[in-house]
N, C-alpha and C. Protein backbone atom coordinates (compact mmCIF):
# COMPACT_ATOMS: atom_id res chain seq x y z
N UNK A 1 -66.41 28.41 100.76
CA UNK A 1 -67.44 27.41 100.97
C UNK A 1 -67.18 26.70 102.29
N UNK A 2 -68.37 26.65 103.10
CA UNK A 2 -67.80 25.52 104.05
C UNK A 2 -68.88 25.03 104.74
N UNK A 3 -68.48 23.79 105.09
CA UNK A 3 -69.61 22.61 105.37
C UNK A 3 -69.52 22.26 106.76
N UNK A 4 -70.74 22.23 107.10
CA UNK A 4 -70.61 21.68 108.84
C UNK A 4 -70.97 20.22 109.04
N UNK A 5 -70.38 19.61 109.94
CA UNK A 5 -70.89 18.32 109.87
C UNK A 5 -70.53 17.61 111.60
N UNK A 6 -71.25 17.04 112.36
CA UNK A 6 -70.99 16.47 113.44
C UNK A 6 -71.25 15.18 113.41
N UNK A 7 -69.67 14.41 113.80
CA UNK A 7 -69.68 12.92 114.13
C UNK A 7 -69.45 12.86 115.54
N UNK A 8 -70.04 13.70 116.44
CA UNK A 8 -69.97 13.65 117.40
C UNK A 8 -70.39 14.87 118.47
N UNK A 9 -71.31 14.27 119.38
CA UNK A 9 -71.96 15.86 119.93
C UNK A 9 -71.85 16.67 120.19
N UNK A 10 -70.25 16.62 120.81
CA UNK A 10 -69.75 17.66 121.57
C UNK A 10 -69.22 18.79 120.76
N UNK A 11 -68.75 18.19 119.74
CA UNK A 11 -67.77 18.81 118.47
C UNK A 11 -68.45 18.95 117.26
N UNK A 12 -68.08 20.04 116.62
CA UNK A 12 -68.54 20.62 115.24
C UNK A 12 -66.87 20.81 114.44
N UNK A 13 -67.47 19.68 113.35
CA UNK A 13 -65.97 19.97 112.16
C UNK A 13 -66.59 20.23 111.46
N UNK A 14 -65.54 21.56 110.63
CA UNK A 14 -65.94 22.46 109.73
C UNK A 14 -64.98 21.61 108.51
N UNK A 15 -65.75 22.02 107.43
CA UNK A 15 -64.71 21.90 106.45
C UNK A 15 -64.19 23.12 105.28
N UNK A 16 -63.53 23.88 105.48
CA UNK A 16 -63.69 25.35 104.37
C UNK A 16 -63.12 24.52 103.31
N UNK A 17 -63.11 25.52 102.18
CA UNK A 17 -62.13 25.92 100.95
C UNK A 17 -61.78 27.33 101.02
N UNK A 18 -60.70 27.77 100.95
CA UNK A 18 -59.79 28.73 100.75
C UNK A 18 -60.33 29.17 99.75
N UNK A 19 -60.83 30.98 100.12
CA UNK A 19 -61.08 31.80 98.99
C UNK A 19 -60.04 32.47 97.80
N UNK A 20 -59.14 31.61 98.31
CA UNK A 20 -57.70 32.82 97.10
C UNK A 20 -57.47 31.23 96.77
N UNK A 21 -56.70 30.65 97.11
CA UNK A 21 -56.48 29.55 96.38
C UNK A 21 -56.59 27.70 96.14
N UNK A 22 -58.01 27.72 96.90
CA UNK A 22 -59.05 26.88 96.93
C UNK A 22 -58.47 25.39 97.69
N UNK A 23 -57.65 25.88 98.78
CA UNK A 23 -56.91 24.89 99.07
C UNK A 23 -57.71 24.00 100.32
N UNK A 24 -58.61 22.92 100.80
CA UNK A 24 -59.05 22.52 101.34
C UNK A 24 -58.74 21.95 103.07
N UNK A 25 -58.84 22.32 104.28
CA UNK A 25 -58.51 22.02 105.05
C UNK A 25 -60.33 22.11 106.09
N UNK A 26 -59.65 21.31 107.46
CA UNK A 26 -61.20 20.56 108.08
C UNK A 26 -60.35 21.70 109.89
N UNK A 27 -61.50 21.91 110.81
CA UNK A 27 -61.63 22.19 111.75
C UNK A 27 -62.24 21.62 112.57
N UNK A 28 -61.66 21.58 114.03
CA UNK A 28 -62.73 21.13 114.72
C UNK A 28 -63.02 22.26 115.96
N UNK A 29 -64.17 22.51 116.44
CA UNK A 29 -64.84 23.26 117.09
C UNK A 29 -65.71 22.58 118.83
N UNK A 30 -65.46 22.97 119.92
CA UNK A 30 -66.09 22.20 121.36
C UNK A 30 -67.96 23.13 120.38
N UNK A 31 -68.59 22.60 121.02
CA UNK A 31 -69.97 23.35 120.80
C UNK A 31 -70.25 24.37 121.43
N UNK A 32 -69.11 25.04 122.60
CA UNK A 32 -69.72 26.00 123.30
C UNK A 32 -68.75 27.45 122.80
N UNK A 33 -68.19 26.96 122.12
CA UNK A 33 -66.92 28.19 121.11
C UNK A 33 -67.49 28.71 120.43
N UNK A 34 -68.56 28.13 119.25
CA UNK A 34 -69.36 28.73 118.26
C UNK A 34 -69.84 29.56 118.41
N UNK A 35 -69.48 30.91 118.18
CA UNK A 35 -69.65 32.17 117.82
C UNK A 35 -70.08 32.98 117.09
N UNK A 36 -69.31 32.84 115.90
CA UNK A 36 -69.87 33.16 114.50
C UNK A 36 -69.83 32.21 113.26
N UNK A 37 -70.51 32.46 112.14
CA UNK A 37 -70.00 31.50 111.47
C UNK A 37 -68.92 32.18 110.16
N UNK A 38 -68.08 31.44 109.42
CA UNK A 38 -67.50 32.05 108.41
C UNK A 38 -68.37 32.97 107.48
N UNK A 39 -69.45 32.24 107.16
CA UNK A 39 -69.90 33.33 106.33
C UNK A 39 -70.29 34.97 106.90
N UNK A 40 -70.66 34.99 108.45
CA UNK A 40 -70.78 36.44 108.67
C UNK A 40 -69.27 37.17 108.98
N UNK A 41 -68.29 36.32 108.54
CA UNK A 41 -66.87 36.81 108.73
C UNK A 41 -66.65 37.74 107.78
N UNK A 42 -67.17 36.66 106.47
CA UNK A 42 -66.26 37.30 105.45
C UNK A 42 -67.90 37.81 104.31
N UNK A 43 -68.66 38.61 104.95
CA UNK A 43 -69.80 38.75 104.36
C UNK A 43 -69.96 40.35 104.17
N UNK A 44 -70.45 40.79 103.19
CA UNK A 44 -70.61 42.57 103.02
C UNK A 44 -68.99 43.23 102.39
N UNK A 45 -69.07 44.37 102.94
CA UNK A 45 -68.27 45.05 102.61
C UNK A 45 -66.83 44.49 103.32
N UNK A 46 -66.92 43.60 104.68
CA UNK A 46 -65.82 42.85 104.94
C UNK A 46 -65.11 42.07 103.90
N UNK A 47 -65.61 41.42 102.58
CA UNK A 47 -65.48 40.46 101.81
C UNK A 47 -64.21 41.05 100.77
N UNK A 48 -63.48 40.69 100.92
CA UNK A 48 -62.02 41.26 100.20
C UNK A 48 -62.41 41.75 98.50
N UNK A 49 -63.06 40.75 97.60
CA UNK A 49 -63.55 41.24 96.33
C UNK A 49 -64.71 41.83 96.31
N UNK A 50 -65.45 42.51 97.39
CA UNK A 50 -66.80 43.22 97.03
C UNK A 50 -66.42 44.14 96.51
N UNK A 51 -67.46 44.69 95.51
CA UNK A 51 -67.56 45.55 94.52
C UNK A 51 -68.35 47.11 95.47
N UNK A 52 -69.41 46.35 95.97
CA UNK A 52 -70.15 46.95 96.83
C UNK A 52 -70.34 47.40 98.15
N UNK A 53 -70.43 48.48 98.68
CA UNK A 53 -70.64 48.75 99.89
C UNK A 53 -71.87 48.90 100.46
N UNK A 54 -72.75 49.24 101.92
CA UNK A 54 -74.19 49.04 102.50
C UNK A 54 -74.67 50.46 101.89
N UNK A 55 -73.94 51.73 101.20
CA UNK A 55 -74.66 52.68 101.15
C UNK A 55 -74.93 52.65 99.36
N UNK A 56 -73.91 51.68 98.84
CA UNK A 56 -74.25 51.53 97.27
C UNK A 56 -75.62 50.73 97.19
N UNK A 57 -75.71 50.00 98.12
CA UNK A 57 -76.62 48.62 98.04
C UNK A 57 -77.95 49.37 98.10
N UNK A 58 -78.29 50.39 99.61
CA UNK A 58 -79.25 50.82 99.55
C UNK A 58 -79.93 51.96 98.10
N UNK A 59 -78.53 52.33 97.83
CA UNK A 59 -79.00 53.56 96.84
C UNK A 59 -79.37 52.81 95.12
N UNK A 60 -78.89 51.40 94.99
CA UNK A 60 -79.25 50.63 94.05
C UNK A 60 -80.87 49.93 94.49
N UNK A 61 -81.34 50.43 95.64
CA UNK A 61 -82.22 49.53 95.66
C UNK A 61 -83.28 50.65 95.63
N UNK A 62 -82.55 51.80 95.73
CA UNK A 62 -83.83 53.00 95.68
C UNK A 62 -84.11 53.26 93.94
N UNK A 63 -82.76 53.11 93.96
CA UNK A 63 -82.92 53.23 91.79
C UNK A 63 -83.41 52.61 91.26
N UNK A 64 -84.02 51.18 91.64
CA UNK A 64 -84.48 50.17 91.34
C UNK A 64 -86.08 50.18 91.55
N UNK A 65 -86.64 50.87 92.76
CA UNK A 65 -87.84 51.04 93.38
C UNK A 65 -88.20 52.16 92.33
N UNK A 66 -87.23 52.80 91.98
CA UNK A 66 -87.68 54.04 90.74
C UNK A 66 -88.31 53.90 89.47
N UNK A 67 -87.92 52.18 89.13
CA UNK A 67 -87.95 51.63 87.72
C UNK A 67 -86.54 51.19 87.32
N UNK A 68 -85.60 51.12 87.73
CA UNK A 68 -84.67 51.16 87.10
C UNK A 68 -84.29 49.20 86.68
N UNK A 69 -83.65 48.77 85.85
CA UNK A 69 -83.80 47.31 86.05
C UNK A 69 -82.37 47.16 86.31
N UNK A 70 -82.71 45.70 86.86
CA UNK A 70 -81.26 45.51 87.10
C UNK A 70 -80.08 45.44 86.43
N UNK A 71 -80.36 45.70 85.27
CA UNK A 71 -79.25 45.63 84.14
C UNK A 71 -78.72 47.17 84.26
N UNK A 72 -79.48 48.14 83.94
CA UNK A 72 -78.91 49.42 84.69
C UNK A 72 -78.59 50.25 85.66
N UNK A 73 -79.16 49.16 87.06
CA UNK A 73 -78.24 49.59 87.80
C UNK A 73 -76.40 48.48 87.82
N UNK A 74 -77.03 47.16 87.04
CA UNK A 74 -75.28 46.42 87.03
C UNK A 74 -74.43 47.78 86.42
N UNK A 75 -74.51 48.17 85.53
CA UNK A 75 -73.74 49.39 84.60
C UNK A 75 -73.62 50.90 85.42
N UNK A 76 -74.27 50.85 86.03
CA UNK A 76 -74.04 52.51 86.90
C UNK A 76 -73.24 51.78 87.88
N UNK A 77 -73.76 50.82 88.71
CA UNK A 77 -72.37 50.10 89.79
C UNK A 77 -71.10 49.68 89.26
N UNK A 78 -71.24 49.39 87.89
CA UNK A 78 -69.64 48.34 87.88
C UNK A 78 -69.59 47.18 88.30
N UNK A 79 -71.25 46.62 88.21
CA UNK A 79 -71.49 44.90 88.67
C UNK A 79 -71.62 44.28 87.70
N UNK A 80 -71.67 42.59 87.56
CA UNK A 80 -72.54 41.75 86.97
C UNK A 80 -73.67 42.15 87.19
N UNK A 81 -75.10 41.94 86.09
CA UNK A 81 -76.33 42.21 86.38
C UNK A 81 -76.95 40.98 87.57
N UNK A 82 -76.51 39.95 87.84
CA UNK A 82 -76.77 38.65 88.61
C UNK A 82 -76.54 39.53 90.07
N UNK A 83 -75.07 40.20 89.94
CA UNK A 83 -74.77 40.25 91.24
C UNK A 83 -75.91 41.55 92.07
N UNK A 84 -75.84 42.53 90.64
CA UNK A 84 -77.05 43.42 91.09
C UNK A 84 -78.69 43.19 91.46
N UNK A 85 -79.20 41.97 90.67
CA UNK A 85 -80.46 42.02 90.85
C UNK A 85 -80.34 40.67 92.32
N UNK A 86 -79.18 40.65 92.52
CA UNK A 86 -79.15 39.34 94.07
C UNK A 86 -79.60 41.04 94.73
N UNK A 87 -78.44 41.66 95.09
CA UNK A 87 -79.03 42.72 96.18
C UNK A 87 -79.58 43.70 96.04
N UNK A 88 -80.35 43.70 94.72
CA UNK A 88 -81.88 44.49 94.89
C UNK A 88 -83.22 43.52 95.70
N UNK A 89 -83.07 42.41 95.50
CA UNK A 89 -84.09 41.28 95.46
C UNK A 89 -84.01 41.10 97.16
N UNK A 90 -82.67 41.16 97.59
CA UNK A 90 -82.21 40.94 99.16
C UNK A 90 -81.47 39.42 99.32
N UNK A 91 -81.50 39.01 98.03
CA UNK A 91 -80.65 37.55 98.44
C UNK A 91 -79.28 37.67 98.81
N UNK A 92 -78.57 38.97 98.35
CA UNK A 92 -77.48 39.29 98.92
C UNK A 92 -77.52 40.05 99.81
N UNK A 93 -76.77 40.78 100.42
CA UNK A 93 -76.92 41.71 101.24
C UNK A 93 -77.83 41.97 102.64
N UNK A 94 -78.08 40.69 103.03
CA UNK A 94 -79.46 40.75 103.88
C UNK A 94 -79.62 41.66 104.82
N UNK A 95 -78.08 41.76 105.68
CA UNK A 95 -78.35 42.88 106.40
C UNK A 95 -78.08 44.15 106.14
N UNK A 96 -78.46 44.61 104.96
CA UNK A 96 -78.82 46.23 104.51
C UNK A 96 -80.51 46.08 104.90
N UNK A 97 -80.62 47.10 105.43
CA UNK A 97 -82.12 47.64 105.12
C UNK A 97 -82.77 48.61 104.27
């Protein structure tokens, strides 16, 4: 998780939580460093616990365009059905096409 917040123009402080053991620490950033943000760091198949990869995602979304619901493709992937019908729908996964 992490929150952006500026008390000041020049600078952007971040605030994460630690994905393994939720330990809280703050950053600070000049405005002309900003690059990427954490979430396209650790987003997709980069993401240490994904289940999923961009060629599962697309082929769940063709099984899905078939009829299939999201409950059977959660069970042919090895997902939660939540996590499956996020990247059939596109709320996950945005940049699969």
């Amino acid at each position: 998780m992490t929150k952006t917040y500026s008390n000041r123009p020049d600078e952007v402080r971040r605030y994460y939580t630690c994905l393994a053991c939720s330990h809280k620490f703050v950053t600070t950033q000049p405005l002309g460093e900003l690059t990427e943000t954490i979430c396209e760091r650790i987003s997709g198949e980069k993401h240490p616990n994904s289940k999923l990869d961009n060629e599962k995602v697309i082929a769940m979304r063709q099984y899905a365009a078939e009829g299939a619901s999201s409950f059977e493709c959660s069970l042919v992937w090895d997902v939660s059905q939540k996590v499956a019908w996020n990247a059939i729908v596109g709320r996950t996964w945005k940049h699969v096409k």
